[in-house]
Protein backbone atom coordinates (compact mmCIF):
# COMPACT_ATOMS: atom_id res chain seq x y z
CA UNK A 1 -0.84 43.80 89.45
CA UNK A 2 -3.59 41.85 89.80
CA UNK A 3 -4.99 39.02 87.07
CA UNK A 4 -8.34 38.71 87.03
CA UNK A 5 -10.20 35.38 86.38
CA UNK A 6 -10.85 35.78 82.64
CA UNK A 7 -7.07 37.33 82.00
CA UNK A 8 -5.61 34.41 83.59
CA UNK A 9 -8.20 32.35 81.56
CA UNK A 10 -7.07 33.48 78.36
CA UNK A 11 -3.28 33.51 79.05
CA UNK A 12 -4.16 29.93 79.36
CA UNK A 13 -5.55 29.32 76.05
CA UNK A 14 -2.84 31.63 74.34
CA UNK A 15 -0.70 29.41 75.90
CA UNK A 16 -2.54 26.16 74.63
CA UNK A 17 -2.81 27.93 71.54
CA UNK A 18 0.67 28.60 71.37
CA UNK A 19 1.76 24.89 71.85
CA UNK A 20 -0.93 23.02 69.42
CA UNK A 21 0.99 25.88 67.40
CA UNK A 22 4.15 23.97 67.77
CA UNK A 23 3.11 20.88 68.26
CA UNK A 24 0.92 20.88 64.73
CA UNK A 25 4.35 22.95 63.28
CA UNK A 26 6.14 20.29 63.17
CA UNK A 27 3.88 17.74 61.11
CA UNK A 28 3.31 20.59 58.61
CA UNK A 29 6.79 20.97 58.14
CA UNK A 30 7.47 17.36 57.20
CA UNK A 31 4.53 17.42 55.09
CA UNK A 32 6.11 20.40 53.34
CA UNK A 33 8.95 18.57 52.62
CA UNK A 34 6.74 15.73 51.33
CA UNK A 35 4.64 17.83 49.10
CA UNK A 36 8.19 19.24 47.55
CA UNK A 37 8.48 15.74 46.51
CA UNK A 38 5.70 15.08 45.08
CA UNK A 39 5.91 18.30 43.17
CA UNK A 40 9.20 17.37 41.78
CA UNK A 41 8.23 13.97 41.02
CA UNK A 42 5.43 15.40 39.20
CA UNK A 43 7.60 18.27 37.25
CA UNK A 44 9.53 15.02 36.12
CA UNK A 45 6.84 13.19 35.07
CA UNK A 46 5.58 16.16 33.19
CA UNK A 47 9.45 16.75 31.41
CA UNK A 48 9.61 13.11 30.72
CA UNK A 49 5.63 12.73 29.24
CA UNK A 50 6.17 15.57 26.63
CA UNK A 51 9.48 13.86 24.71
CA UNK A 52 7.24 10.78 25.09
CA UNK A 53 4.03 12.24 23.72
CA UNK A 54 5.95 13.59 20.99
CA UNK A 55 7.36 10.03 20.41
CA UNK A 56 3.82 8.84 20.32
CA UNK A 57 2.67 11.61 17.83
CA UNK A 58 5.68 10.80 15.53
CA UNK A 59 5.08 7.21 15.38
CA UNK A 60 0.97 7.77 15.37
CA UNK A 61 1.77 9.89 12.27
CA UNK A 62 4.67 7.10 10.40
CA UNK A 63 1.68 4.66 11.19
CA UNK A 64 -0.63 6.53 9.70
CA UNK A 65 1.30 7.46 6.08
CA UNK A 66 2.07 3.66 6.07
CA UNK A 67 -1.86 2.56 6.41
CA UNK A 68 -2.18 5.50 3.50
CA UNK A 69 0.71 3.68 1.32
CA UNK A 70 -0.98 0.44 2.07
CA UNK A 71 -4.41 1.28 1.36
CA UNK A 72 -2.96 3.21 -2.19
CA UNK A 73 -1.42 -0.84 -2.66
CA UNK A 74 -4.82 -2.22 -1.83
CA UNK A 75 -6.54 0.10 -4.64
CA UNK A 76 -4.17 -0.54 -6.83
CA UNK A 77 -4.29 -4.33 -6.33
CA UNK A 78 -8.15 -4.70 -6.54
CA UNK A 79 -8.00 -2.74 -9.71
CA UNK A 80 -5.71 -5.17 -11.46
CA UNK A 81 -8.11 -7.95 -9.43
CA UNK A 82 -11.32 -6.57 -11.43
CA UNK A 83 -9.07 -6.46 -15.06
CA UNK A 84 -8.10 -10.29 -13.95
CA UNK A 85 -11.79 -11.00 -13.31
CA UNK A 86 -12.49 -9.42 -16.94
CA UNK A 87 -9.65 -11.58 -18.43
CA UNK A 88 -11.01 -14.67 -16.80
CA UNK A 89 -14.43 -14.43 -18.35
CA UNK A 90 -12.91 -13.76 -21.89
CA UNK A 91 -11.16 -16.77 -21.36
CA UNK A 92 -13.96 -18.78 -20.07
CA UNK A 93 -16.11 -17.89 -23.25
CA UNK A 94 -13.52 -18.40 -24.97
CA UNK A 95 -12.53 -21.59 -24.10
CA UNK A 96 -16.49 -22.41 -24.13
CA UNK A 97 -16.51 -21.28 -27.99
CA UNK A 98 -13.01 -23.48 -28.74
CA UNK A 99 -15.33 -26.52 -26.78
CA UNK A 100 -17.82 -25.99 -29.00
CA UNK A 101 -15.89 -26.08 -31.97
CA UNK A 102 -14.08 -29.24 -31.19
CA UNK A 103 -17.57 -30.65 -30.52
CA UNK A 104 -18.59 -29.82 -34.37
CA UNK A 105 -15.08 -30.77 -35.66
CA UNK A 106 -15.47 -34.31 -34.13
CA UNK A 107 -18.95 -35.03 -34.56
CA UNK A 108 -18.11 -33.94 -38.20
CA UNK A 109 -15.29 -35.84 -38.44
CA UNK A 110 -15.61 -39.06 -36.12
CA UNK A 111 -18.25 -40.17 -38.44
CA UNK A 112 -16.30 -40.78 -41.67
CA UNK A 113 -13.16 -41.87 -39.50
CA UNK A 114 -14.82 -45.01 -37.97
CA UNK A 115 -16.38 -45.76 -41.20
CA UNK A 116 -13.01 -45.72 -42.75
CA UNK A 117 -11.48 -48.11 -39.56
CA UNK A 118 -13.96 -50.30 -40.00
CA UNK A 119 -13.72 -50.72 -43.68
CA UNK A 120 -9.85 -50.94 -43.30
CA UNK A 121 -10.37 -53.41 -40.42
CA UNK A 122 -12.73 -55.32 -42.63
CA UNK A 123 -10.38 -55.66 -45.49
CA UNK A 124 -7.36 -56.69 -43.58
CA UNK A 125 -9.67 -59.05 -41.96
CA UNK A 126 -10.75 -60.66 -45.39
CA UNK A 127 -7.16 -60.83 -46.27
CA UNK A 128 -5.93 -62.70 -43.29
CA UNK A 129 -8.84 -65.50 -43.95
CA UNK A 130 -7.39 -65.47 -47.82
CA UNK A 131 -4.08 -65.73 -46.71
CA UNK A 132 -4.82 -68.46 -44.25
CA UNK A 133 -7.60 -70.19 -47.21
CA UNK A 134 -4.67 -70.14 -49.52
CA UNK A 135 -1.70 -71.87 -46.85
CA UNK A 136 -4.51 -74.46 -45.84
CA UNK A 137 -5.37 -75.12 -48.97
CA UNK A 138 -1.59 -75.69 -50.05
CA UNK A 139 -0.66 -77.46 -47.13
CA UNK A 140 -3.54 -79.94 -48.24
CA UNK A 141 -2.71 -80.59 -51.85
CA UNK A 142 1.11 -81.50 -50.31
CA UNK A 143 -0.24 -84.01 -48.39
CA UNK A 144 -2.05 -85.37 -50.93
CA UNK A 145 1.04 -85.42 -53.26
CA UNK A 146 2.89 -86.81 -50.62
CA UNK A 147 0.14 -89.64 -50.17
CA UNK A 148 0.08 -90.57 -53.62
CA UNK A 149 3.87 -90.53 -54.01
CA UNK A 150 3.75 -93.40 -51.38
CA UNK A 151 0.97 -94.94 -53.16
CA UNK A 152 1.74 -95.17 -56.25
């Protein structure tokens, strides 16, 4: 049995073949175990995200029916705001018109009141200088008494 040239040739590279084979085996077979690590990691991942997504979706939707209860509040609060606003202008004009009339009530009756303090300020005035005319005078004619007593 003879080899010829090209036989023995590609014995060789079978051969070559045969140990990058082996050689490249034994990577892929610690990067198999690698990727079946990173596949479970990721199958956890995935079990864990779907409770928590759920989680999210529950509290997304309690957050939502609360900003709905709220916003109900908020309408209901600016309505009794705009029946405040309406009450405040009643009372404005009304409190203009009760101005108004104390305006005309005084004016109508300020008038005859200071006429009447004055008058009554007048008299007791007048009375005082009588008063005071008639204890002067008095006092005077007593010293003239008195004078003439020691005259006479």
């Amino acid at each position: 049995m003879s080899i010829s040239g090209g036989e023995l040739a590609a014995l060789i590279f079978a051969g070559a073949f045969l140990m990058l084979v082996i050689f490249l085996g034994v990577p892929i077979l610690k990067l198999r175990h690698t990727v079946d690590e990173a596949t479970k990691a990721l199958r956890q991942v995935n079990e864990r995200t779907g409770p928590m997504l759920d989680n999210v979706n529950l509290t997304v939707d309690n957050v939502n029916t609360a900003l709905g209860q709220f916003q109900t509040s908020l309408d209901g609060v600016n309505v009794q705001l705009a029946r405040v606003d309406v009450m405040t202008q009643h009372v404005t004009s009304a409190t203009a018109n009760v101005a108004n009339l104390v305006n005309v009530v005084s004016a109508a009756a300020a008038n005859p009141l200071v006429k009447a303090a004055a008058f009554s300020y007048g008299v007791r005035r007048a009375t005082g200088a009588k008063r005071r005319a008639d204890e002067e005078k008095a006092v005077r004619d007593e010293l003239r008494l008195r004078k003439r007593e020691r005259r006479g």
